[in-house]
Protein backbone atom coordinates (compact mmCIF):
# COMPACT_ATOMS: atom_id res chain seq x y z
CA UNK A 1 2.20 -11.64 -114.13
CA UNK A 2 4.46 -14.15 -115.77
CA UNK A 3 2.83 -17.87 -115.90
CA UNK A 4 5.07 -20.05 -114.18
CA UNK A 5 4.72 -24.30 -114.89
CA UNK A 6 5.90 -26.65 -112.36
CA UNK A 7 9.58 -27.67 -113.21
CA UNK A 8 10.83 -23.72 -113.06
CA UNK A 9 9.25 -23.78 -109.92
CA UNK A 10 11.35 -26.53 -108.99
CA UNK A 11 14.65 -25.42 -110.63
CA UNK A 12 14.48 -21.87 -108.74
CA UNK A 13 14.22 -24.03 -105.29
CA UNK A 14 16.41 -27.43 -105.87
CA UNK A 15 19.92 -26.42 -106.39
CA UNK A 16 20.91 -29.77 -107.44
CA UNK A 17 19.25 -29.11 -110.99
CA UNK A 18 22.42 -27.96 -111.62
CA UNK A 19 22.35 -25.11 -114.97
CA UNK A 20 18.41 -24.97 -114.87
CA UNK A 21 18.60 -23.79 -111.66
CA UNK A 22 21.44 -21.44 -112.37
CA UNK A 23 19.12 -20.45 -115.42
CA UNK A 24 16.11 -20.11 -113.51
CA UNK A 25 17.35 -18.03 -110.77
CA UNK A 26 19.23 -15.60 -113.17
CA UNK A 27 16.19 -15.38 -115.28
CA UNK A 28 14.17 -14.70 -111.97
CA UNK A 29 16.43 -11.99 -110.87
CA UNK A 30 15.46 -10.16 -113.82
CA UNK A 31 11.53 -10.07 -113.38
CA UNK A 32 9.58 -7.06 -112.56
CA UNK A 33 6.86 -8.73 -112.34
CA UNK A 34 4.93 -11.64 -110.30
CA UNK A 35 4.59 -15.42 -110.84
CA UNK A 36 1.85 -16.77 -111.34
CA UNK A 37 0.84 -20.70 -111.54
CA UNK A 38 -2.18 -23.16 -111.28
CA UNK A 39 -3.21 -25.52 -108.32
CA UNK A 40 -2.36 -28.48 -110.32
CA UNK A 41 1.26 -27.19 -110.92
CA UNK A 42 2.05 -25.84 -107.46
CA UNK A 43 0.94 -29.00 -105.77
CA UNK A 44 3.24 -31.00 -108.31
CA UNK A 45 5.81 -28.72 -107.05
CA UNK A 46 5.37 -29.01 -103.38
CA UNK A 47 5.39 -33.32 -103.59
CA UNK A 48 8.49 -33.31 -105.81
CA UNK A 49 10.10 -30.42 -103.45
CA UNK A 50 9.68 -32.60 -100.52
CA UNK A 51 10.91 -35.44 -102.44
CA UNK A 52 14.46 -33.75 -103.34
CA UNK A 53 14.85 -31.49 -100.39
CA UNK A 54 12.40 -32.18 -98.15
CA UNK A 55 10.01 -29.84 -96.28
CA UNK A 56 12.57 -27.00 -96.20
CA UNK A 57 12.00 -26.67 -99.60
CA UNK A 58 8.23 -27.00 -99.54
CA UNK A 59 8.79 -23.52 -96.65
CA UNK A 60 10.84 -21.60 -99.69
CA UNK A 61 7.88 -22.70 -102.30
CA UNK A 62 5.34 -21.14 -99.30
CA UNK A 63 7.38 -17.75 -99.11
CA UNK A 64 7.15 -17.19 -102.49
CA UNK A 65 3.61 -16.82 -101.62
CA UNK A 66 3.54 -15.11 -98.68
CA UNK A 67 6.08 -12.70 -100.07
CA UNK A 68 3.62 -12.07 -102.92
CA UNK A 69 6.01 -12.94 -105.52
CA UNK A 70 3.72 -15.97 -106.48
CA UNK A 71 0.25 -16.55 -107.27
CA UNK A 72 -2.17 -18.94 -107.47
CA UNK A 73 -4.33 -18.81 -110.49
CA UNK A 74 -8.31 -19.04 -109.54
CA UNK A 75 -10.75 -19.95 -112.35
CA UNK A 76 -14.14 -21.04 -111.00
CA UNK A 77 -16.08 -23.72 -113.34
CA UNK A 78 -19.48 -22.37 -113.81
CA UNK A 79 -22.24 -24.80 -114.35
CA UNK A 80 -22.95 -22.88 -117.98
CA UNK A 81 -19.19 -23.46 -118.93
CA UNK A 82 -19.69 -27.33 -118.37
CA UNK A 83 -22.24 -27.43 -121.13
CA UNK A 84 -20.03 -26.26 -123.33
CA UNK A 85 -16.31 -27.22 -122.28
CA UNK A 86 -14.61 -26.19 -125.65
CA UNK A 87 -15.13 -22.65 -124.81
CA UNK A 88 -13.28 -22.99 -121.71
C-alpha cells in the first residue's frame, strides 16, 4: 500500500489543479499497488472536494473505495498506549 495525504487525493479528482493533477494521475497510472490514507486526511479531502467540484467529486473520492483502490487506515488507541503517547 502506498500512503496517500490529502492534497494528492485532491489533485487525482479536481482537474482544475492544473500540472499536479496531470502529475498525480500519471503517477497513479503507474501503481501496482493500493492507496492508503487516514480518517483525518480523507475527510479533509471530501470537504475541500465538495468545495471545488461539488458532490460529484465527493462520488469519485467514494469509488476509489468501493473499487478497493483506497483504504482507510484503522489504528485503535488502546487505553495502555495513552499512558505512554510517545510510543505511539
Amino acid at each position: 500500500m502506498i500512503l496517500v495525504d490529502t492534497g494528492p487525493l485532491i489533485a487525482l479528482i479536481d482537474k482544475s489543479q492544473g500540472e499536479v493533477h496531470v502529475r498525480c494521475v500519471a503517477t497513479y497510472k503507474t501503481l501496482t499497488e493500493p492507496l492508503l490514507t487516514t480518517w483525518p486526511c480523507f475527510t479533509e479531502a471530501m470537504y475541500f472536494l465538495l468545495e471545488l467540484r461539488g458532490w460529484s467529486a465527493q462520488a469519485i473520492l467514494w469509488n476509489f473505495i468501493k473499487r478497493k483502490a483506497l483504504f482507510l487506515w484503522r489504528n485503535p488507541v488502546s487505553k495502555s498506549s495513552l499512558k505512554n503517547p510517545g510510543k505511539l
